[in-house]
PDB file of N, CA and C in Angstrom:
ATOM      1  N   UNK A   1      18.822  52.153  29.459  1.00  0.00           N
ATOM      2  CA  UNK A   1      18.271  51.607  28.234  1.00  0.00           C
ATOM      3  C   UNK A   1      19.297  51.677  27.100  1.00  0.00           C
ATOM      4  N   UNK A   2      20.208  53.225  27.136  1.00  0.00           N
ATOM      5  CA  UNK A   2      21.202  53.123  26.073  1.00  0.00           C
ATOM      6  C   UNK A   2      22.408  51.695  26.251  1.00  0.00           C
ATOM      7  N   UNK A   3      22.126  50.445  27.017  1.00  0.00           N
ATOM      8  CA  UNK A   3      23.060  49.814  27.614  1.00  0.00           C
ATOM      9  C   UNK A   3      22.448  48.744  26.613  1.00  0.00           C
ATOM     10  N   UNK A   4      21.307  48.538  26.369  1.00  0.00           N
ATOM     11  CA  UNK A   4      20.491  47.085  26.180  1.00  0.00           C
ATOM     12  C   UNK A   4      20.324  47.599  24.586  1.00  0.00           C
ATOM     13  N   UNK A   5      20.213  48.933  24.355  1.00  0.00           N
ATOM     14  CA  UNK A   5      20.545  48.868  22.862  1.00  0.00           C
ATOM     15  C   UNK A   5      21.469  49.039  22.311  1.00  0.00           C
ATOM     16  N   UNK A   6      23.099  49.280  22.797  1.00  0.00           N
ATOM     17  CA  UNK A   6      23.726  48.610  22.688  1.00  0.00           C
ATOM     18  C   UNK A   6      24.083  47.383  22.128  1.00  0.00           C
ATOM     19  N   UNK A   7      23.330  46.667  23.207  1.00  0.00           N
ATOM     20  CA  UNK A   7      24.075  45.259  23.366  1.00  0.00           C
ATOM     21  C   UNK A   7      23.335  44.317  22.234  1.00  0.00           C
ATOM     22  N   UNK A   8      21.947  44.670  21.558  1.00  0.00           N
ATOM     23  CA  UNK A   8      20.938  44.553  20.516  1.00  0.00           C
ATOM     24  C   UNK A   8      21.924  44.741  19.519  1.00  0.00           C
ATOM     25  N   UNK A   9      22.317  46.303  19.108  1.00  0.00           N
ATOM     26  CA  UNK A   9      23.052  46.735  18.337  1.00  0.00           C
ATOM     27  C   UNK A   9      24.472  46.029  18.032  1.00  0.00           C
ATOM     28  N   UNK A  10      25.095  45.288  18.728  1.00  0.00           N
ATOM     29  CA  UNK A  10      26.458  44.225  18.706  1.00  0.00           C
ATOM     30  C   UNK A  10      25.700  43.404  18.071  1.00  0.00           C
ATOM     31  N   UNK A  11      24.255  42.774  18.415  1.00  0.00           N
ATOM     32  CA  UNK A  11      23.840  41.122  18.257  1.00  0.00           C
ATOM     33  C   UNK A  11      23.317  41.256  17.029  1.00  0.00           C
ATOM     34  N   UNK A  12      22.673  42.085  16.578  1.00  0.00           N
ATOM     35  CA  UNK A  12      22.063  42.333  15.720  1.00  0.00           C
ATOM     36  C   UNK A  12      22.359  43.739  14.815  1.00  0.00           C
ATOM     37  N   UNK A  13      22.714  44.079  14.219  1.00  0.00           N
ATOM     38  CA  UNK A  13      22.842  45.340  13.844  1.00  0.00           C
ATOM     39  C   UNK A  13      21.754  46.025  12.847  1.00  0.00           C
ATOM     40  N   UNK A  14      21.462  46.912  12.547  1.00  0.00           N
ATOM     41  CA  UNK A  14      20.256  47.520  12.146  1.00  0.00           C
ATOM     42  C   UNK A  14      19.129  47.428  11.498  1.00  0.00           C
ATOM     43  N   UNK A  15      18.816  47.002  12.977  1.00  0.00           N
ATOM     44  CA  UNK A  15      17.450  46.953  13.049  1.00  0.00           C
ATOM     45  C   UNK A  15      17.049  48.086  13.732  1.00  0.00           C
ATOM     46  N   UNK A  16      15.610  48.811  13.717  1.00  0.00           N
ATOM     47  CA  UNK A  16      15.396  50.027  14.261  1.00  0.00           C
ATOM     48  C   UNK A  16      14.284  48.815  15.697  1.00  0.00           C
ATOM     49  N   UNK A  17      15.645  48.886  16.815  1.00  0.00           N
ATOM     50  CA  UNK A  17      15.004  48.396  18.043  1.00  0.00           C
ATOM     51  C   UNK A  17      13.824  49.454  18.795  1.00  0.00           C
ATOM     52  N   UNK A  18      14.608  50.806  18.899  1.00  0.00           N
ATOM     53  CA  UNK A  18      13.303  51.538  19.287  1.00  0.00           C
ATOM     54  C   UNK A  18      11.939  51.496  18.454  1.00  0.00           C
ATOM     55  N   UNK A  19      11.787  51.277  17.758  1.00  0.00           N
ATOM     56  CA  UNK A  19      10.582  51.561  16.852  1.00  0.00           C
ATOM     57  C   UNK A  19       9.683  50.218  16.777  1.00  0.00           C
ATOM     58  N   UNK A  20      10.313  49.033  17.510  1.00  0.00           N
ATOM     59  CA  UNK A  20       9.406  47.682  16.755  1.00  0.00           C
ATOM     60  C   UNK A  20       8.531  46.865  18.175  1.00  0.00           C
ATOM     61  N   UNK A  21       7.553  46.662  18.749  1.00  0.00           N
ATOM     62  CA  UNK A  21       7.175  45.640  19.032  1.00  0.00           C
ATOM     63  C   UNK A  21       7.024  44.161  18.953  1.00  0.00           C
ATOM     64  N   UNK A  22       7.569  43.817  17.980  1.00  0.00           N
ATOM     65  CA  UNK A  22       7.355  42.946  17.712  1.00  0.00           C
ATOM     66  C   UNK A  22       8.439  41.703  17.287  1.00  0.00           C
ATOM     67  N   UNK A  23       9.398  42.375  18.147  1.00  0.00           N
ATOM     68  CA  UNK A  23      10.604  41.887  17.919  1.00  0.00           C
ATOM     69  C   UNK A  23      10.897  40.328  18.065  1.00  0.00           C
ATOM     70  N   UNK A  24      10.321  39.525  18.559  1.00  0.00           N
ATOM     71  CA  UNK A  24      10.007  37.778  18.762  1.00  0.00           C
ATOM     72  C   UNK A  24       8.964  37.754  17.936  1.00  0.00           C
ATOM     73  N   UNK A  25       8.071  38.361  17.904  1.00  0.00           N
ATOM     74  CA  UNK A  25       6.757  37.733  16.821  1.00  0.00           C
ATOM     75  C   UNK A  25       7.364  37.919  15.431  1.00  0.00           C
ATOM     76  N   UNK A  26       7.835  38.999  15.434  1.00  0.00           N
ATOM     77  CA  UNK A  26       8.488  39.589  14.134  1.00  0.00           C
ATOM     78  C   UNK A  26       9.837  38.788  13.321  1.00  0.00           C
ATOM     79  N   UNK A  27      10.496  38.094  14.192  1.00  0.00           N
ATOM     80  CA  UNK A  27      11.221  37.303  14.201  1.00  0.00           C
ATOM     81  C   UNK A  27      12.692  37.834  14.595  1.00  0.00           C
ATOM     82  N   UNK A  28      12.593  39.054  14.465  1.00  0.00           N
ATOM     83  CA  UNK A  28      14.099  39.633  14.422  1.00  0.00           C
ATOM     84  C   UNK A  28      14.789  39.202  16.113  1.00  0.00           C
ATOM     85  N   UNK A  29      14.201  38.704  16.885  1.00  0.00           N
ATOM     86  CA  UNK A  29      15.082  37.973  17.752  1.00  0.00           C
ATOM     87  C   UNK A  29      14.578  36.430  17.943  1.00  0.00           C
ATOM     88  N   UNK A  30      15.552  35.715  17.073  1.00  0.00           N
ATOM     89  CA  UNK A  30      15.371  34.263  17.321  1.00  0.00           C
ATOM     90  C   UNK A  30      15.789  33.611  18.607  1.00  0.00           C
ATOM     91  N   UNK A  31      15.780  32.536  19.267  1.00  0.00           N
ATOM     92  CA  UNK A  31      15.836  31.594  20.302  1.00  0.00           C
ATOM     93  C   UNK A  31      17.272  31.844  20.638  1.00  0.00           C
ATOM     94  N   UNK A  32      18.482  31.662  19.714  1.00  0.00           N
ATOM     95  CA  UNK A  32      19.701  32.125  19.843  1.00  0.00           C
ATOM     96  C   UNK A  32      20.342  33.290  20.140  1.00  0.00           C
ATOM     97  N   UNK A  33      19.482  34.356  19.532  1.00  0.00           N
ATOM     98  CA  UNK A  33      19.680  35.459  19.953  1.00  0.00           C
ATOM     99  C   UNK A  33      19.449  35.943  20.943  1.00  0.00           C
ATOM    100  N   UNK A  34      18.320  35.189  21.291  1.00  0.00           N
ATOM    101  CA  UNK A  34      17.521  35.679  23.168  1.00  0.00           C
ATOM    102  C   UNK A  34      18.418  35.419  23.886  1.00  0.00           C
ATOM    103  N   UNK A  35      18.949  34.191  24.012  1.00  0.00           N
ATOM    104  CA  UNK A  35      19.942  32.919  24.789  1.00  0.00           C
ATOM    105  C   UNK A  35      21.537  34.053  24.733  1.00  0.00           C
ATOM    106  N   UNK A  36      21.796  35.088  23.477  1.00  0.00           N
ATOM    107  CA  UNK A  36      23.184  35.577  23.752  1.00  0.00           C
ATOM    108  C   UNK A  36      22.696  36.970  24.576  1.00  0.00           C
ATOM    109  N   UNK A  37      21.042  37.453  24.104  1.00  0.00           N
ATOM    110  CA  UNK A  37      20.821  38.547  25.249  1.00  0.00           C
ATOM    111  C   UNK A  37      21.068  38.739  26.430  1.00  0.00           C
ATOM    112  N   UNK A  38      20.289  37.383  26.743  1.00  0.00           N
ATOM    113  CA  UNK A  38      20.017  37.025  28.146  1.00  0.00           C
ATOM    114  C   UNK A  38      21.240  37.274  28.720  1.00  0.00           C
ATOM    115  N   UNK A  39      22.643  36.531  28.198  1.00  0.00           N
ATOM    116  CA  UNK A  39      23.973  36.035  28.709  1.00  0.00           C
ATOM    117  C   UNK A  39      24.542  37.805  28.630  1.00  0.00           C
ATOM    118  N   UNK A  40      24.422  38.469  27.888  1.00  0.00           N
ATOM    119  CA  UNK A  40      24.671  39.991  28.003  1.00  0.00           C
ATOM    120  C   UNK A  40      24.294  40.671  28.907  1.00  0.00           C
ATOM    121  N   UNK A  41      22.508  40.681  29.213  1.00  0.00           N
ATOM    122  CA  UNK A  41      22.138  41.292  30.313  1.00  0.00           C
ATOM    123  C   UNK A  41      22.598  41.022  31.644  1.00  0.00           C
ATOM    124  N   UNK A  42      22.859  39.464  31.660  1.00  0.00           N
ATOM    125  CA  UNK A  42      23.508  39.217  33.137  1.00  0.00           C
ATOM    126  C   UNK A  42      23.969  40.014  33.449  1.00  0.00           C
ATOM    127  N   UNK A  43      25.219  40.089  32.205  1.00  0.00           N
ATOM    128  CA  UNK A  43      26.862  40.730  32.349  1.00  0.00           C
ATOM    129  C   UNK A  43      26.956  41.822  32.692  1.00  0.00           C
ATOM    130  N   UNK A  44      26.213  42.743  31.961  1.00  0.00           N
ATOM    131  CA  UNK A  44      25.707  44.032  32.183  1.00  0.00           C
ATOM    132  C   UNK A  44      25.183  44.541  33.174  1.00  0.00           C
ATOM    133  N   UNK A  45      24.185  43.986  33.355  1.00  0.00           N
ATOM    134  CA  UNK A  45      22.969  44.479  34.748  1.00  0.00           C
ATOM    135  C   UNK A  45      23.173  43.683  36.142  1.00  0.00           C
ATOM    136  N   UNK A  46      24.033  43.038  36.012  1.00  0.00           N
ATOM    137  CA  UNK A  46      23.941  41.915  37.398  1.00  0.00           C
ATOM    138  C   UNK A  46      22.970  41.272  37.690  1.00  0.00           C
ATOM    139  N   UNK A  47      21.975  40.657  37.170  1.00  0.00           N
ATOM    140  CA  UNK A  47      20.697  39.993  37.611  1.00  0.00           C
ATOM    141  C   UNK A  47      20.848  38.534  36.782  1.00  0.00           C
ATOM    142  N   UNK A  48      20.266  37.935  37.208  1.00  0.00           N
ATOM    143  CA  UNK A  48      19.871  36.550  36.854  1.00  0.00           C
ATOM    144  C   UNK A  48      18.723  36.473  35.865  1.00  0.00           C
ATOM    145  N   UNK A  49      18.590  36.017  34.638  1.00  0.00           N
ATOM    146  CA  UNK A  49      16.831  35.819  34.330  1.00  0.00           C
ATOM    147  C   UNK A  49      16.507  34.824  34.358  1.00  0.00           C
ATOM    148  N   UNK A  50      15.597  34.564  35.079  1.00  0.00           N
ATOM    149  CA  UNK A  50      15.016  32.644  35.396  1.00  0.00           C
ATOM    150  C   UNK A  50      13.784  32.604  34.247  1.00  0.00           C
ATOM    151  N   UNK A  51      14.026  31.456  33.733  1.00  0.00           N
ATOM    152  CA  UNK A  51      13.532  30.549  32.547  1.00  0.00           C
ATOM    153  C   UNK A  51      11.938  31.176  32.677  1.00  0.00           C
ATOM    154  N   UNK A  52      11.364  31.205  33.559  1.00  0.00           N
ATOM    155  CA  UNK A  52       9.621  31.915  33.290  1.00  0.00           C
ATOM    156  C   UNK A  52       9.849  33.341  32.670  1.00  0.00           C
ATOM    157  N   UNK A  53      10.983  33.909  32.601  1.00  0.00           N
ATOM    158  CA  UNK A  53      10.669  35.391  32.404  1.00  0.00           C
ATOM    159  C   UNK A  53      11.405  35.377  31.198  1.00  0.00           C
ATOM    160  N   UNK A  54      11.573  34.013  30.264  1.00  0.00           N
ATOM    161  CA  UNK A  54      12.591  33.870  29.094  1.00  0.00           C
ATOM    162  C   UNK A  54      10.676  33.623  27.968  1.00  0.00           C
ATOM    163  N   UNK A  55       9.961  34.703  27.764  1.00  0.00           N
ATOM    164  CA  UNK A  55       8.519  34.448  27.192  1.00  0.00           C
ATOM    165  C   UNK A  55       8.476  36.086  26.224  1.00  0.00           C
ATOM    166  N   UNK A  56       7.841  36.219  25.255  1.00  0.00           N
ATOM    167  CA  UNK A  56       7.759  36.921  24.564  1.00  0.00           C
ATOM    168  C   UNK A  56       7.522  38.302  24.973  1.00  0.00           C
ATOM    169  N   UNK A  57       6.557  38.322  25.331  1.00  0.00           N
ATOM    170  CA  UNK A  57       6.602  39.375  26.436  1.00  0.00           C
ATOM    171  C   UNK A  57       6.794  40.569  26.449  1.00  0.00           C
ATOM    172  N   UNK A  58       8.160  39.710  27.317  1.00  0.00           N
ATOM    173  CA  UNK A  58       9.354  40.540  27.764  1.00  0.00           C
ATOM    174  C   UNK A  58      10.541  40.871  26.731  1.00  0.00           C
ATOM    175  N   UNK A  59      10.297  40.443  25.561  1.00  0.00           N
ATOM    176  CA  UNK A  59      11.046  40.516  24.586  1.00  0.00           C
ATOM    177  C   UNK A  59      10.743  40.807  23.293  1.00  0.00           C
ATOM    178  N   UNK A  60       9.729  41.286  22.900  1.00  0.00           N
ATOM    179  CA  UNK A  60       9.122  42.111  21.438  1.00  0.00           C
ATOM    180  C   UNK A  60       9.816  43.402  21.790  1.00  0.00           C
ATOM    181  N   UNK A  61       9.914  43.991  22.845  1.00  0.00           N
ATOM    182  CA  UNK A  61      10.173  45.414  22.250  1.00  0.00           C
ATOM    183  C   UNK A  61      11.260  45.987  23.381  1.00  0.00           C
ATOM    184  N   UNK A  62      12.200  47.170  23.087  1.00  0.00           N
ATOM    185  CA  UNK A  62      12.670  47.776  24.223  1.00  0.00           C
ATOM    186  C   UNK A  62      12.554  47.641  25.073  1.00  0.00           C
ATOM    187  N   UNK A  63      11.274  48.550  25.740  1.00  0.00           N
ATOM    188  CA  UNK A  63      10.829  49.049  26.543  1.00  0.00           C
ATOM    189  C   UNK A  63      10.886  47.312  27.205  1.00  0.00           C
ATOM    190  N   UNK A  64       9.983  46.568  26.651  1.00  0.00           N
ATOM    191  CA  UNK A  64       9.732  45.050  27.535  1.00  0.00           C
ATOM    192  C   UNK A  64      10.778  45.202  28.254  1.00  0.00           C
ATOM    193  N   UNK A  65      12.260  44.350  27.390  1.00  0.00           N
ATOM    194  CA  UNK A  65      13.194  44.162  27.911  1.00  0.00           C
ATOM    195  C   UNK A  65      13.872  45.016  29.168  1.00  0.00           C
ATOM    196  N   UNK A  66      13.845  46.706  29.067  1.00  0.00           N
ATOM    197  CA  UNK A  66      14.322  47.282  30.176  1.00  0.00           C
ATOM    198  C   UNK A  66      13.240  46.891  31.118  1.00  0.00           C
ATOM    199  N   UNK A  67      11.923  46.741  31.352  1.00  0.00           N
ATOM    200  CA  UNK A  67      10.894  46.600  32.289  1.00  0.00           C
ATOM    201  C   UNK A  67      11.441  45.684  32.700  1.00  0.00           C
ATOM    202  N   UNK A  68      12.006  44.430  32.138  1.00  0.00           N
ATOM    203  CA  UNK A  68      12.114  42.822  32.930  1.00  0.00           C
ATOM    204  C   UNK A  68      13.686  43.244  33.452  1.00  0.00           C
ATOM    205  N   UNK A  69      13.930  44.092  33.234  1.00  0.00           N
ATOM    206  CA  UNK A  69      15.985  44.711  33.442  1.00  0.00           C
ATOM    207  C   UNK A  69      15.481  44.977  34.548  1.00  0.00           C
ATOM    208  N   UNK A  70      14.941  46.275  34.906  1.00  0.00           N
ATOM    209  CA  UNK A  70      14.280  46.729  36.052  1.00  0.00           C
ATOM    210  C   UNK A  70      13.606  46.091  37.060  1.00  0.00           C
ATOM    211  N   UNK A  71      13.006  45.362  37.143  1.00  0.00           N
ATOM    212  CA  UNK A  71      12.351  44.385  37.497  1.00  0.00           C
ATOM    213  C   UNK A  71      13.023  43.505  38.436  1.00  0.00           C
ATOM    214  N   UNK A  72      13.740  42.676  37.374  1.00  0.00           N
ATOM    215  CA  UNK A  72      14.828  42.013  38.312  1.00  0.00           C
ATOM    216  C   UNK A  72      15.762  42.605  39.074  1.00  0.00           C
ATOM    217  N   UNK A  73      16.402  43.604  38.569  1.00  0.00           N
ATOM    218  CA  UNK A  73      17.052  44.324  40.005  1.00  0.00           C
ATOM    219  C   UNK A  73      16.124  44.748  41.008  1.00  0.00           C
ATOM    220  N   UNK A  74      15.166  45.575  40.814  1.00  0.00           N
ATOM    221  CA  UNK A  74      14.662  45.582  42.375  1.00  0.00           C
ATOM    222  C   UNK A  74      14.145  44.334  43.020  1.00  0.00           C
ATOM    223  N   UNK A  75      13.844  43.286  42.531  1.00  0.00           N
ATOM    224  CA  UNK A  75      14.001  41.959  42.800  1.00  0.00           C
ATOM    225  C   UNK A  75      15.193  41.440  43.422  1.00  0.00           C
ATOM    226  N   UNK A  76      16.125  42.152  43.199  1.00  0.00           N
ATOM    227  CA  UNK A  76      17.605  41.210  43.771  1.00  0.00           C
ATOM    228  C   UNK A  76      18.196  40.070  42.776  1.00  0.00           C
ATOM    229  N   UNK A  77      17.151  39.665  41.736  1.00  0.00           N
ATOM    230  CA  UNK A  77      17.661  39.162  41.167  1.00  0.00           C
ATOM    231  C   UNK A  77      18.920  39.236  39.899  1.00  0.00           C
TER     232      UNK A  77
END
């Protein structure tokens, strides 16, 4: 998880990521920003994220994001 806040922390800088849910509703990650996540997590985690799992979700808060991190690796993806 210290990997993905990180990589938040480059894209965005302080914002308190642990603390927010609401990070797409909230706005603090726009469409562009998801799109340079996404391209980070690849890099990072080795997985692919396919376009259904690009939904809010998985992206208001931390925790989401490592769940869909996790996820896809034991997936193979």
């Amino acid at each position: 998880m210290d990997t993905i806040l990180d990589i938040l922390d480059e894209l965005k800088p302080g914002v308190d990521w642990r603390g927010r849910t609401d990070l797409v509703d909230g706005r603090e990650l726009d469409s562009l920003t998801i799109i340079s996540l996404i391209a980070e997590l690849e890099d990072a985690f080795d997985v692919v994220v396919p376009a259904v799992e690009i939904v809010p979700e998985n992206f208001n808060s931390l925790e989401g994001i490592w769940a869909l991190v996790r996820r896809l690796r034991e997936q193979g993806l």
